[in-house]
Protein backbone atom coordinates (compact mmCIF):
# COMPACT_ATOMS: atom_id res chain seq x y z
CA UNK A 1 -67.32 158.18 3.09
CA UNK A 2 -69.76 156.10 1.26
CA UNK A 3 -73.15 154.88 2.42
CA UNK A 4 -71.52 151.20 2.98
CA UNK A 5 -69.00 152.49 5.35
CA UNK A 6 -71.91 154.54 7.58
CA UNK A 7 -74.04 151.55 7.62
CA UNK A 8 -71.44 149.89 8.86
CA UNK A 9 -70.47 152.75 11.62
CA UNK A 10 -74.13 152.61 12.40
CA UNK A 11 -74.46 148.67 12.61
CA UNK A 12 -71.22 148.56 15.54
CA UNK A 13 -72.72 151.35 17.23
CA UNK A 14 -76.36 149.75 17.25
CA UNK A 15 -74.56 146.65 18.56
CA UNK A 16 -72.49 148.24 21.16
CA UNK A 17 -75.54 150.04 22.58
CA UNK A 18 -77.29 147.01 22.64
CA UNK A 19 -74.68 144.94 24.54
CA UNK A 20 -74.62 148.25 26.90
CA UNK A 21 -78.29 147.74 27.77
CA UNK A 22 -78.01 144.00 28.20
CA UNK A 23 -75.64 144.15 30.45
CA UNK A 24 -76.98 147.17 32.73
CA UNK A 25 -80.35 145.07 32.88
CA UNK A 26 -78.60 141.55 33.70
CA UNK A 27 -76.61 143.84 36.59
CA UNK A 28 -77.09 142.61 39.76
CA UNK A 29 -77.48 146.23 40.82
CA UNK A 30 -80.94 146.52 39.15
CA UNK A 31 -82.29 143.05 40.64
CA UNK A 32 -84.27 144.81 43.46
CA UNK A 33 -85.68 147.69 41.26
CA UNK A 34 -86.74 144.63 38.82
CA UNK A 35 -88.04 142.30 41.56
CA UNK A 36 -90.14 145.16 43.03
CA UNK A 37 -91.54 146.25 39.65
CA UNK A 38 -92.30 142.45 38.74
CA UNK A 39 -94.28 142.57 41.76
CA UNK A 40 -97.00 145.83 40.96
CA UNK A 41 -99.64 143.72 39.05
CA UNK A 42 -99.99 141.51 42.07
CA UNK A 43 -100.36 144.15 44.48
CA UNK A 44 -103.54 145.01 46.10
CA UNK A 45 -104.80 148.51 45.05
CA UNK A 46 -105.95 149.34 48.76
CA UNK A 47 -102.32 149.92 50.03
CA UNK A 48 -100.54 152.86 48.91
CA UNK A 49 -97.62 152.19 46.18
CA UNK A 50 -94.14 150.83 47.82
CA UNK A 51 -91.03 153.36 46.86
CA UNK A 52 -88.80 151.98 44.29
CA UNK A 53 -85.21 150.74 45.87
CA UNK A 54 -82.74 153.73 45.23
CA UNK A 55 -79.31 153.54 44.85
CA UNK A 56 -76.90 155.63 47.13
């Protein structure tokens, strides 16, 4: 194997991990964790922290 051929390897992988994330953040499973964590700056610090939506 020469270098090309691992940069190469490397490059798909890079991509394919990349598409991977993309997708599991555009999910609509992760909307509510994302809407809720979008929503902490604006949050008063008097009341306790809300729990994070889990998934069952």
């Amino acid at each position: 194997m020469d270098a090309g051929l691992l940069r190469g390897i490397f490059t798909v992988l890079m991509l394919v991990l990349f598409a991977g994330i993309c997708f599991w953040a555009w999910s609509s499973r992760q909307k509510s964790t994302f809407d809720a964590a979008a929503q902490l700056p604006l949050e008063s610090d008097d009341k306790p922290p809300r729990e994070p939506a889990h998934r069952s």
